[in-house]
C-alpha atoms as a PDB file:
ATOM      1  CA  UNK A   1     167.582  98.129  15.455  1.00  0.00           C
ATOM      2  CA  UNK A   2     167.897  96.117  18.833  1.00  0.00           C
ATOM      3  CA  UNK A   3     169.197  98.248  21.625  1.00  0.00           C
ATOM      4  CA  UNK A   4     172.376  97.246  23.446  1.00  0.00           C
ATOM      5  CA  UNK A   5     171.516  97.068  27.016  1.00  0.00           C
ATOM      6  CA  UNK A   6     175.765  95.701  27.980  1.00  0.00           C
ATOM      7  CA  UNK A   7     176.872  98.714  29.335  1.00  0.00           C
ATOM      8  CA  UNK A   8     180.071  99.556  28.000  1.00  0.00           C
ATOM      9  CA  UNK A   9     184.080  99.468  29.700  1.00  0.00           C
ATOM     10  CA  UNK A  10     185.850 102.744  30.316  1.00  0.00           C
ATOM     11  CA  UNK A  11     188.650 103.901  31.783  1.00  0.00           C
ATOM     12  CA  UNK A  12     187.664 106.355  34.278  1.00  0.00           C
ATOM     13  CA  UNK A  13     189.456 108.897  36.355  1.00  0.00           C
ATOM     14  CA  UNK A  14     188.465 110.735  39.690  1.00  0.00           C
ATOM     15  CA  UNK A  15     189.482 113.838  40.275  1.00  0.00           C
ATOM     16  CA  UNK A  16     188.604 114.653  44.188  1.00  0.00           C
ATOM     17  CA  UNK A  17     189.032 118.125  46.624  1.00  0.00           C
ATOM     18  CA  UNK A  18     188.702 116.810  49.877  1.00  0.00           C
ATOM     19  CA  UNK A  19     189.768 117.654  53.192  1.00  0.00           C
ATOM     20  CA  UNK A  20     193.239 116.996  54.629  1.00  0.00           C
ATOM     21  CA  UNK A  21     192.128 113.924  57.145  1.00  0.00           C
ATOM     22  CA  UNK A  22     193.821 111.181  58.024  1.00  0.00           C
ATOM     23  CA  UNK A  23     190.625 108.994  56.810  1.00  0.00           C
ATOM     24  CA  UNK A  24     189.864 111.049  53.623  1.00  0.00           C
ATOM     25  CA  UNK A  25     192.410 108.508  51.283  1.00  0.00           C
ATOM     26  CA  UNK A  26     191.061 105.395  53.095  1.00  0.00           C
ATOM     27  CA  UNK A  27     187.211 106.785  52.633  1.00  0.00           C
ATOM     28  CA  UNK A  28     187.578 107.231  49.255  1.00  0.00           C
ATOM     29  CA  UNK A  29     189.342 104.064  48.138  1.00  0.00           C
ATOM     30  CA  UNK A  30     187.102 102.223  50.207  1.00  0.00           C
ATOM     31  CA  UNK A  31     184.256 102.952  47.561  1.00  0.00           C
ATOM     32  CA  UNK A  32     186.588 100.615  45.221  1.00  0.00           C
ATOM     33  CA  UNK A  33     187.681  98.001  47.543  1.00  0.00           C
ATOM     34  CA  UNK A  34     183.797  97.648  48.447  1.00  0.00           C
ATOM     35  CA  UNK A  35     183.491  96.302  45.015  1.00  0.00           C
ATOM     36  CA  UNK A  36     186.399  93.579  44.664  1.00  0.00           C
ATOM     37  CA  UNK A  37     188.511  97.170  42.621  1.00  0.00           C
ATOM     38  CA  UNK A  38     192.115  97.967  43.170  1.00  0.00           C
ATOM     39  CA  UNK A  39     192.671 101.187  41.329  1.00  0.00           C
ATOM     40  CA  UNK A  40     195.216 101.362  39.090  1.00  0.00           C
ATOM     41  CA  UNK A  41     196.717 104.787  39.791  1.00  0.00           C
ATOM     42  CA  UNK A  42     196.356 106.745  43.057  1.00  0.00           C
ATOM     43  CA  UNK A  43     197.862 110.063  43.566  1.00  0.00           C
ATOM     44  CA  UNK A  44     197.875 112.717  46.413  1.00  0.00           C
ATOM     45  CA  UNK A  45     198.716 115.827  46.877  1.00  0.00           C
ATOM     46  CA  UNK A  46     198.930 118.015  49.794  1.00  0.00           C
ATOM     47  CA  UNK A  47     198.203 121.435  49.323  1.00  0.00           C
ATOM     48  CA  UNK A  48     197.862 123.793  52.552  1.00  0.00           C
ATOM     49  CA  UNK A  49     194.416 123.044  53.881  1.00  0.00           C
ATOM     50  CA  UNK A  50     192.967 120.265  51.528  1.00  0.00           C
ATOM     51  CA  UNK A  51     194.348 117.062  49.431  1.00  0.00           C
ATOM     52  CA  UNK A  52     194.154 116.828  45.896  1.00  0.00           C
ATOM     53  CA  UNK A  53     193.337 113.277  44.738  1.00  0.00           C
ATOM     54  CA  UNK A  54     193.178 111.260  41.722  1.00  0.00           C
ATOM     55  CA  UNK A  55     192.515 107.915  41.188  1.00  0.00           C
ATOM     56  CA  UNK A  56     192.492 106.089  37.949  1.00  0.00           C
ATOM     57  CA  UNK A  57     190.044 102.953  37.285  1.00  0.00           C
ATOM     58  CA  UNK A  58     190.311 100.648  33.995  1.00  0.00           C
ATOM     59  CA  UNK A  59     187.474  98.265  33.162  1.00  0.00           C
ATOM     60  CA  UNK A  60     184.475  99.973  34.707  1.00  0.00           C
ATOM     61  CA  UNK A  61     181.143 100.755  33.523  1.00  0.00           C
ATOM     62  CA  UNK A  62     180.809 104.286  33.430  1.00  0.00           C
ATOM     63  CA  UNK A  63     177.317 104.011  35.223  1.00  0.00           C
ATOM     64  CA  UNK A  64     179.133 102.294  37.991  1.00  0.00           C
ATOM     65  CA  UNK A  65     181.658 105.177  37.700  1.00  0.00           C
ATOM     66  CA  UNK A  66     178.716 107.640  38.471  1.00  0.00           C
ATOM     67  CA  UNK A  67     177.710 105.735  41.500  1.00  0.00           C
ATOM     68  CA  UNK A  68     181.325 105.850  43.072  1.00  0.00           C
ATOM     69  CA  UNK A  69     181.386 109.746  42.237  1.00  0.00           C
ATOM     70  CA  UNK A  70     178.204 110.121  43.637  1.00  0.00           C
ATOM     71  CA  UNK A  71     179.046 108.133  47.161  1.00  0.00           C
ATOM     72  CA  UNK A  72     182.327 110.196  47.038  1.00  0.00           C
ATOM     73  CA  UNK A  73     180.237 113.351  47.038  1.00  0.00           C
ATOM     74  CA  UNK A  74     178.396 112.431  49.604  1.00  0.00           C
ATOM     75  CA  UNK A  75     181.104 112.531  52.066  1.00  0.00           C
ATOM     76  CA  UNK A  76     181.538 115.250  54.556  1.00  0.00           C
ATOM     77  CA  UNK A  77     185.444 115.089  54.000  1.00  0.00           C
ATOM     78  CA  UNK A  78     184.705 115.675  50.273  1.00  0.00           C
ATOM     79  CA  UNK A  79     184.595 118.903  48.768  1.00  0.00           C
ATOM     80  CA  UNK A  80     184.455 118.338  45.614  1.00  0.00           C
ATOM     81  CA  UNK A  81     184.494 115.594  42.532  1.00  0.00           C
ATOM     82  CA  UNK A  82     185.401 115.310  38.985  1.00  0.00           C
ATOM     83  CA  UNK A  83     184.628 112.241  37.145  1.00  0.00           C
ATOM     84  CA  UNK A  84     186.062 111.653  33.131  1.00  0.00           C
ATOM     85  CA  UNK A  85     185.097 108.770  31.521  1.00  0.00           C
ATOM     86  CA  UNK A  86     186.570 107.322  28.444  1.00  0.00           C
ATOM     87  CA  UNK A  87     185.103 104.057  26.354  1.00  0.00           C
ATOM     88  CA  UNK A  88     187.477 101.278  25.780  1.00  0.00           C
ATOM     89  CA  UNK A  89     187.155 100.081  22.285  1.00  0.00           C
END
């Protein structure tokens, strides 16, 4: 049985702990922008010491999902990173 190698849509969503910068919302939507992506949902939340962010992506490949997660990670103003992926049809 041949092997699909098109990798597959999904709607992905970021959950991300990061620390309460001015830079930290332009850091991490930079990772979509760097890609021609304008996400479709961004939220913030400030709690005392950190920001809560999540960011919602439609039409993504979920390994290109991983990357972004992965670059988000790697940022010192990034504590920590959720990624949920769910195929589109």
């Amino acid at each position: 049985m041949p092997v699909d190698t098109k990798q597959r849509e999904c709607s992905a969503t970021f959950r991300v702990e990061a620390r309460k910068d001015p830079a930290t919302l332009v850091r991490i939507l930079n990772h979509f922008a760097q890609i021609g992506l304008v996400p479709d949902r961004v939220v913030v939340v400030q709690a005392l010491d950190h920001l809560i962010l999540e960011v919602a992506q439609q039409g993504l490949e979920e390994k290109r999902g991983q990357i972004i997660a992965e670059k988000m990670r790697s940022s010192v103003l990034v504590l920590s990173v959720e990624a949920a992926f769910r195929r589109v049809g």
